[in-house]
Protein backbone atom coordinates (compact mmCIF):
# COMPACT_ATOMS: atom_id res chain seq x y z
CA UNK A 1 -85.54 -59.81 -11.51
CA UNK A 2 -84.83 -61.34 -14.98
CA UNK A 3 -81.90 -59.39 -15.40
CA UNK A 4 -80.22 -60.63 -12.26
CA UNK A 5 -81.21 -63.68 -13.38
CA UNK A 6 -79.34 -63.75 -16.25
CA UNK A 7 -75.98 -61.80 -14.70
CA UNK A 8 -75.60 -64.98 -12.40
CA UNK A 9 -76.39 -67.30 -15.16
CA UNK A 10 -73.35 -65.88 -16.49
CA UNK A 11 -71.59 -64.66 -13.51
CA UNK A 12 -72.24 -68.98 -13.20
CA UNK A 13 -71.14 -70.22 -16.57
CA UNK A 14 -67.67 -67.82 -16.27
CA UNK A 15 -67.15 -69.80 -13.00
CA UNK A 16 -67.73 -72.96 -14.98
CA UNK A 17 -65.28 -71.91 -17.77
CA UNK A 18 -62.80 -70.91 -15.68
CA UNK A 19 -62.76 -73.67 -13.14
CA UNK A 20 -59.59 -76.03 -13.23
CA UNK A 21 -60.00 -79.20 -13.02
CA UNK A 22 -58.59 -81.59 -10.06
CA UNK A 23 -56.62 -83.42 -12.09
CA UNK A 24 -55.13 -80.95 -13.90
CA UNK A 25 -54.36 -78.55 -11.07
CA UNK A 26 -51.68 -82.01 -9.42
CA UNK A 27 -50.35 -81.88 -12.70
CA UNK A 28 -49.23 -78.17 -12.53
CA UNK A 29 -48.79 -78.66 -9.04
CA UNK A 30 -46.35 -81.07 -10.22
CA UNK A 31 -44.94 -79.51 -12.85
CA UNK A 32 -44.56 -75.97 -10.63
CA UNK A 33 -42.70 -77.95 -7.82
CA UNK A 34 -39.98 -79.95 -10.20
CA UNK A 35 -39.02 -76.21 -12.10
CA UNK A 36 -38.74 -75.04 -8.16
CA UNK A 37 -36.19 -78.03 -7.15
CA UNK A 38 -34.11 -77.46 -10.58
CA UNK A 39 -33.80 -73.86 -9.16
CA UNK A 40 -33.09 -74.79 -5.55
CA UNK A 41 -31.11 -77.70 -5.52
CA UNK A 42 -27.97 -76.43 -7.78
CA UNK A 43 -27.91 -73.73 -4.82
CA UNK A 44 -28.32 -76.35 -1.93
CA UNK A 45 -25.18 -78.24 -3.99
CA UNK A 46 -22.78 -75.03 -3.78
CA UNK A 47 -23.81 -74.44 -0.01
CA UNK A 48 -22.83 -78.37 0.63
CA UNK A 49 -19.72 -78.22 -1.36
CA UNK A 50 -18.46 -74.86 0.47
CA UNK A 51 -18.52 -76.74 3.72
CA UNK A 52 -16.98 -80.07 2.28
CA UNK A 53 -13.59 -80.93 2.81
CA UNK A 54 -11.17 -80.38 -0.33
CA UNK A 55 -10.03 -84.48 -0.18
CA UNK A 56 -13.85 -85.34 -0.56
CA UNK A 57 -14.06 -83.26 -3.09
CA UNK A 58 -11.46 -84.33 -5.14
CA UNK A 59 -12.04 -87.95 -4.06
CA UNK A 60 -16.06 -88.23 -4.37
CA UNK A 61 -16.85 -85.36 -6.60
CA UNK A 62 -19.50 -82.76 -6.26
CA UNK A 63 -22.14 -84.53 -3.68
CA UNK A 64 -25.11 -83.38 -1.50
CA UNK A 65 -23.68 -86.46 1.05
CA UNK A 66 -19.75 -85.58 1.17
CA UNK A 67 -17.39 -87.81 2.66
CA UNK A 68 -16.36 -85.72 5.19
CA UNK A 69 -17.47 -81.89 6.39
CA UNK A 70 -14.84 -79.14 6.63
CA UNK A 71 -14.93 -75.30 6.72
CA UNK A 72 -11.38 -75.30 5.55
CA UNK A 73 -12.41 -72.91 2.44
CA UNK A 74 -14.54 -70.11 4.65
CA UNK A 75 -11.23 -70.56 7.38
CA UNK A 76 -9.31 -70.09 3.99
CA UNK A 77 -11.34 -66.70 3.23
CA UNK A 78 -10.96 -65.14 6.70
CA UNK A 79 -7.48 -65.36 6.65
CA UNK A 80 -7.27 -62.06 5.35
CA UNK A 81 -10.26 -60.45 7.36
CA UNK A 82 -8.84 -56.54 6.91
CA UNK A 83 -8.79 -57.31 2.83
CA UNK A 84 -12.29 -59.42 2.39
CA UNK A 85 -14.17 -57.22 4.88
CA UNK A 86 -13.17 -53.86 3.57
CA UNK A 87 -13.99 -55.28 0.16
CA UNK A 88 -17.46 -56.55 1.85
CA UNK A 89 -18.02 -52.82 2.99
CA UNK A 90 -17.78 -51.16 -0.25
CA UNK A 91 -19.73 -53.26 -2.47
CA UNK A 92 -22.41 -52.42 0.38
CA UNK A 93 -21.81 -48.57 0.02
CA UNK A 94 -21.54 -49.03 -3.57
CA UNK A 95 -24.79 -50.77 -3.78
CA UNK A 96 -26.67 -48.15 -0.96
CA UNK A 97 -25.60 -45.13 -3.27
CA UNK A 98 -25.36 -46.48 -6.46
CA UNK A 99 -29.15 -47.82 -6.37
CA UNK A 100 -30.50 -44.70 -4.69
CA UNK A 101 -28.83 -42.34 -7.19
CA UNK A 102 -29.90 -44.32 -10.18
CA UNK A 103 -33.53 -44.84 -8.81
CA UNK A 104 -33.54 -40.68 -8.24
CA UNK A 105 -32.44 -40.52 -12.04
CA UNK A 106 -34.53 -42.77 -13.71
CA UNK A 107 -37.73 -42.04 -11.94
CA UNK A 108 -37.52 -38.21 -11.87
CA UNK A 109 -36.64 -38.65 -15.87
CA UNK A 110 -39.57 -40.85 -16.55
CA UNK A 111 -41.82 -39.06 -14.69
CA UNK A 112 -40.68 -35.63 -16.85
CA UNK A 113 -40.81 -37.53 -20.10
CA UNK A 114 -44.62 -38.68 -19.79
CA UNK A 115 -46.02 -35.75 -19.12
CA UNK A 116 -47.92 -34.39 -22.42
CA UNK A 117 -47.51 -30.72 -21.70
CA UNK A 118 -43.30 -31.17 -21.44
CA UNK A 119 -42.06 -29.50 -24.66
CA UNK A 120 -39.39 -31.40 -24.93
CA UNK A 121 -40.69 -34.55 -24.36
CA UNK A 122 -40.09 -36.00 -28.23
CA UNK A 123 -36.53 -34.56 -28.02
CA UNK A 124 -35.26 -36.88 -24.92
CA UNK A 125 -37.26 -39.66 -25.57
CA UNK A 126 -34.98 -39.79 -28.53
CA UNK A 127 -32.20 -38.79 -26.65
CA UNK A 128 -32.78 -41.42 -23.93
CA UNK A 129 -33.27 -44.51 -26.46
CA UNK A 130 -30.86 -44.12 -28.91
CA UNK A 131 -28.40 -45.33 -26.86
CA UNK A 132 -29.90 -48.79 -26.61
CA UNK A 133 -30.04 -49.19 -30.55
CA UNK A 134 -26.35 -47.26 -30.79
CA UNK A 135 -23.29 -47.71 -27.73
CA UNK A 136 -21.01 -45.70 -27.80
CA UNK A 137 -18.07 -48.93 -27.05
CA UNK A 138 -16.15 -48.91 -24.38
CA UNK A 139 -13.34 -46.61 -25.85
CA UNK A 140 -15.14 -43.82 -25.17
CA UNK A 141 -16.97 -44.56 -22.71
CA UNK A 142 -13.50 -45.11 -20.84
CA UNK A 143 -12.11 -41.82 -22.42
CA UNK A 144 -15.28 -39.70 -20.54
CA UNK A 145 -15.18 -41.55 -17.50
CA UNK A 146 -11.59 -41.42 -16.70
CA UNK A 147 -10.50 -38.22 -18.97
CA UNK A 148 -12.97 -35.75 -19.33
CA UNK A 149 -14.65 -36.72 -15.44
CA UNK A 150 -11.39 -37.39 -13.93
CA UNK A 151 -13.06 -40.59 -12.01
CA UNK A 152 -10.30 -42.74 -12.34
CA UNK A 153 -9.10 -44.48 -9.12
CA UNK A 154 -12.39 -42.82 -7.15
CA UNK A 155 -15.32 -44.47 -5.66
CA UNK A 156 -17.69 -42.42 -8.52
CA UNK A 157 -15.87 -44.70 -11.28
CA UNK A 158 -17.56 -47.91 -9.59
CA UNK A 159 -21.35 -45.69 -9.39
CA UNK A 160 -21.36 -43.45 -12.17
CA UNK A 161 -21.28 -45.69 -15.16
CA UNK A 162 -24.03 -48.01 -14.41
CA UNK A 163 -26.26 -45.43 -12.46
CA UNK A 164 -28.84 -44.31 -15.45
CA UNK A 165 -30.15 -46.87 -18.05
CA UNK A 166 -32.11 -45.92 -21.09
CA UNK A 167 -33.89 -49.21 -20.94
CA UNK A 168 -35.23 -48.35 -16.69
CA UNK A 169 -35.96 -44.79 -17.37
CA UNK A 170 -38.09 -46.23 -20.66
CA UNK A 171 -39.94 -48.47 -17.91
CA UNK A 172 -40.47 -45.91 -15.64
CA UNK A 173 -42.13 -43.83 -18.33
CA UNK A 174 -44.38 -46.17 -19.70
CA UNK A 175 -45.25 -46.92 -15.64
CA UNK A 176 -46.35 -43.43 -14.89
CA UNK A 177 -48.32 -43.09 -18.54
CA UNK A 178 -50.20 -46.34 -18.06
CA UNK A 179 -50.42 -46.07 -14.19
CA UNK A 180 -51.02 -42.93 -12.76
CA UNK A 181 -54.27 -41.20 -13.28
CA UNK A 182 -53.82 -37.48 -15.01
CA UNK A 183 -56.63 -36.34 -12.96
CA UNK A 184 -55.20 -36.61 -9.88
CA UNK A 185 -52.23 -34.50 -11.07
CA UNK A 186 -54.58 -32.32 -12.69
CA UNK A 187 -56.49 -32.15 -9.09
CA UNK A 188 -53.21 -31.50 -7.45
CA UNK A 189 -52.41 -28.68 -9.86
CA UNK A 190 -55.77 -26.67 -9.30
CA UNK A 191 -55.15 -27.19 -5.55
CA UNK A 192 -51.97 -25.15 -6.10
CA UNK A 193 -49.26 -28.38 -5.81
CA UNK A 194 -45.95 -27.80 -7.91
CA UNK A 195 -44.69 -30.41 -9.80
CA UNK A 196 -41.78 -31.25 -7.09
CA UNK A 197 -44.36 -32.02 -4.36
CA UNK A 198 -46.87 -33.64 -7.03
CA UNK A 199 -44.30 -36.24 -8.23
CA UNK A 200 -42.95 -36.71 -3.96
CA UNK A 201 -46.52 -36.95 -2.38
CA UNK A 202 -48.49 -38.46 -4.99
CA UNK A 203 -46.36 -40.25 -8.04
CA UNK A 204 -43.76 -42.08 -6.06
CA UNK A 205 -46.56 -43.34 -3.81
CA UNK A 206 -48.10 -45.02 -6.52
CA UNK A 207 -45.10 -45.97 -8.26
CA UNK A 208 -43.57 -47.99 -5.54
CA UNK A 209 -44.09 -51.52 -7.72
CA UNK A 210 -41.69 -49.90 -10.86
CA UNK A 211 -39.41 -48.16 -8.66
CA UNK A 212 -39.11 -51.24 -5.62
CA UNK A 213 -38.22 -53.74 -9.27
CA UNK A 214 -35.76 -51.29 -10.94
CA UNK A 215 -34.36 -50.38 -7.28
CA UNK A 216 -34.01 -54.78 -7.00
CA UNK A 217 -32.58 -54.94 -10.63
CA UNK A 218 -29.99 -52.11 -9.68
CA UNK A 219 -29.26 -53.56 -6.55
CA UNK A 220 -27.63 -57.30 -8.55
CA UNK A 221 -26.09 -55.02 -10.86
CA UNK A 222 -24.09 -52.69 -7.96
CA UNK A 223 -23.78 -55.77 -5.98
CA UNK A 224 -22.36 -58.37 -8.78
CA UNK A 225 -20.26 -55.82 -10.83
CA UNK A 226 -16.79 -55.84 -11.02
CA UNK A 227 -15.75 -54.75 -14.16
CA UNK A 228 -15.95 -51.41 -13.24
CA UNK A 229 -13.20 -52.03 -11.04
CA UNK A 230 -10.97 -53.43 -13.53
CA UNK A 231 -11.30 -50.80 -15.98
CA UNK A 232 -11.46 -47.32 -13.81
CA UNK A 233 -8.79 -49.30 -10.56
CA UNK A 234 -5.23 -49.53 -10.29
CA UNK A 235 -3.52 -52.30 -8.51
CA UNK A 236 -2.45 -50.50 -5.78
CA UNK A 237 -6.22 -48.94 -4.89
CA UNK A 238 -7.14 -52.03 -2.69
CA UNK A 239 -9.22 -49.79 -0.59
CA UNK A 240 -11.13 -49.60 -2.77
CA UNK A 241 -11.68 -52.53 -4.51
CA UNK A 242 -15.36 -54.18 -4.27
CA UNK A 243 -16.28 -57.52 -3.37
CA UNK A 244 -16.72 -59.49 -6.17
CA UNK A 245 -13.43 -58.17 -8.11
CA UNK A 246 -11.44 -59.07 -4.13
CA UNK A 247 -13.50 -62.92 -4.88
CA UNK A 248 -12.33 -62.97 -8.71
CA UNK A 249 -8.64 -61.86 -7.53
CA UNK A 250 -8.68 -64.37 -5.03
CA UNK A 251 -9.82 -67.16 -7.60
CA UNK A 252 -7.27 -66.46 -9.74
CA UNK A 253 -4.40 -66.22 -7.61
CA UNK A 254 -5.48 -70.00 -6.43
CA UNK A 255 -5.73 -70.71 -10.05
CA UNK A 256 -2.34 -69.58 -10.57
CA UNK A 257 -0.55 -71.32 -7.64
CA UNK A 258 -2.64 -74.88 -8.00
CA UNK A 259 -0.98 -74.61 -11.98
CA UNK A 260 2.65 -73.92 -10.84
CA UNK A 261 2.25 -76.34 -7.68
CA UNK A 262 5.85 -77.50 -9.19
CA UNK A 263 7.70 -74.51 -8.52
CA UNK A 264 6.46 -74.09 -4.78
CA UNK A 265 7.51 -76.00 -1.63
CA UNK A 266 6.24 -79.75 -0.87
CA UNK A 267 2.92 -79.56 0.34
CA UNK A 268 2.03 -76.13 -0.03
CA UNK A 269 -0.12 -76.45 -3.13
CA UNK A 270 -2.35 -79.01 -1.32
CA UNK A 271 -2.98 -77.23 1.53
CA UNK A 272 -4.88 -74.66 -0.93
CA UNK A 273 -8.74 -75.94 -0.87
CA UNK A 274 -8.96 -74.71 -4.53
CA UNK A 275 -12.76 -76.65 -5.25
CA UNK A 276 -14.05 -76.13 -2.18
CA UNK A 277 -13.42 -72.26 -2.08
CA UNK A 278 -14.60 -71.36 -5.51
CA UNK A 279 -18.14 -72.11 -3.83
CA UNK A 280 -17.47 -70.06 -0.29
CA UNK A 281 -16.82 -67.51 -2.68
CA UNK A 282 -20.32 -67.72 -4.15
CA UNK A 283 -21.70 -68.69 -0.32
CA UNK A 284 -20.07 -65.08 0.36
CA UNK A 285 -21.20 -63.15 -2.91
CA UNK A 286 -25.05 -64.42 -2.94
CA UNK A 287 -26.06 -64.95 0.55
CA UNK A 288 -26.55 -61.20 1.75
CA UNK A 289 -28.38 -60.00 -1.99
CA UNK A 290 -30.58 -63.12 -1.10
CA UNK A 291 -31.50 -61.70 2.04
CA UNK A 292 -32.26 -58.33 0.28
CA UNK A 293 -35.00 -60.04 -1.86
CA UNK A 294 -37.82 -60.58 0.91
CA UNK A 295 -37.70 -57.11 1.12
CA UNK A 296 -38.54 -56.06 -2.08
CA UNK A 297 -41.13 -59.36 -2.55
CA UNK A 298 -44.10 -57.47 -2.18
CA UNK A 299 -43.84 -54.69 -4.04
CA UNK A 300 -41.27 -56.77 -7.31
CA UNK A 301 -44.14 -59.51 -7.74
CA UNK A 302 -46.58 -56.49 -8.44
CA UNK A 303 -44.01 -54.61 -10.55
CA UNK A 304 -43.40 -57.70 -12.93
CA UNK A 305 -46.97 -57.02 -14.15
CA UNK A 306 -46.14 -53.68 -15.52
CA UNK A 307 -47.82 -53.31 -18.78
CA UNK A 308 -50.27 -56.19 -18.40
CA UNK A 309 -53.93 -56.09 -19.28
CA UNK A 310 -56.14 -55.41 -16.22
CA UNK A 311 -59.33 -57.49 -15.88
């Protein structure tokens, strides 16, 4: 009886120490909901500006109340629907494989690299993280790519380069060292599981946090690259060009023609909504990767924990 006593005395006097006070928790509150608006409104301001009409714009300036509404830059965009939509369709493809094949890489590499009993476990630990003290440059990483691989002008030139990371398949180590329980691949082992079905049935079950927040961090980098376009794509392979490197071409060419307005014919430079489609373009590029995050919420907010200290 005196012991349990005592536990709730302290069980009590924890609750005590760790109780927030009122006024401090509007403060926070506060705090919390002014960092949230900083975030939100700079995106609300693109959205407005995309459907603003280029004269308000130019007139008024940047302003969550334009002078007058227009979809005159997403009319702009559709113009070439064949162009912008193929484009659309292989960042998506590019994204789908690229992020599917990297996830298969890093997670079957970290799960090989924390197991004690792998002999060569010191060797391509090495291996793996040298290469995010030392790059090799882009010289040669262009010379393997399109040279010794032969990937130039191919879909696999946009996936390849960017498909394993030294610093995810470090993450995904330290996830399945820290995370998953050695007895229960011990257990499976005695029961007669190989390691194929032990690291399918058991590992990636477990693992879904790390793999679900290096999937989501593979996913913006498929979806937002397009340097791998520039470097490994001719001029003339618009098929395959992604998204963001048909948004940047786009850009530029409006760039180009606003600057040389002089040399075109009367009115032609004006009728280019130059402001207003720089933010479609980014209305275009971010909306569907938002709409990819709610389903990856779940298991990302538990994934950013990786590494903490359990209470």
């Amino acid at each position: 009886m005196a012991i349990q006593k005592k536990a709730k005395r302290h069980d009590d006097a924890v609750l005590h120490y760790m109780r927030v006070h009122p006024v401090t928790n509007v403060v926070f509150s506060l705090i919390f909901i002014f960092l949230a608006l900083l975030c939100f409104l700079p995106a609300l301001l693109v959205c407005i500006v995309s459907f603003s009409s280029e004269a308000s714009v130019l007139t008024k300036g940047y302003s969550f109340v334009p002078m007058e509404w227009s979809v005159e830059s997403y009319a702009y965009l559709a113009r070439t629907p064949e162009y912008i939509g193929r484009a659309f369709l292989n960042s998506i493809g590019i994204t789908i494989v690229g992020t599917c094949f990297g996830l298969v890489l890093c997670s079957t590499m970290g799960y090989a690299l924390s197991r004690p009993n792998y002999r060569l476990r010191g060797f391509f630990t090495w291996f793996i993280f040298l290469p995010m003290l030392f790059s090799g440059g882009l010289v040669a990483s262009y010379m393997i790519n399109a040279q010794i691989l032969n990937l130039k002008n191919t879909y696999w030139a946009l996936i390849l380069p960017i498909c394993c990371s030294s610093f995810y398949v470090i993450i995904m180590r330290t996830f399945f060292q820290t995370t998953v329980p050695d007895a229960i691949i011990e257990s499976a082992k005695i029961d007669g599981a190989r390691q194929i079905r032990i690291f399918v049935q058991i590992v990636l079950p477990i693992s879904l946090p790390a793999i679900a927040t290096i999937g989501l961090f593979y996913t913006f980098a498929y979806w937002n690259d397009w340097l791998m376009a520039k470097y490994y794509l001719n001029s003339n392979m618009q098929d395959l060009f992604p998204l963001q490197y048909v948004l940047i071409t786009l850009e530029n060419s409006i760039d180009f023609l606003s600057r040389n307005s002089q040399f075109m014919a009367p009115g032609t430079a004006t009728n280019i909504p130059s402001e207003t489609v720089r933010m479609a373009m980014v209305m275009v590029a971010v909306i569907p990767i938002a709409c990819s995050y709610p389903f990856f919420q779940k298991y990302f907010i538990s994934g950013l924990t990786i590494g903490a200290v359990k209470g």
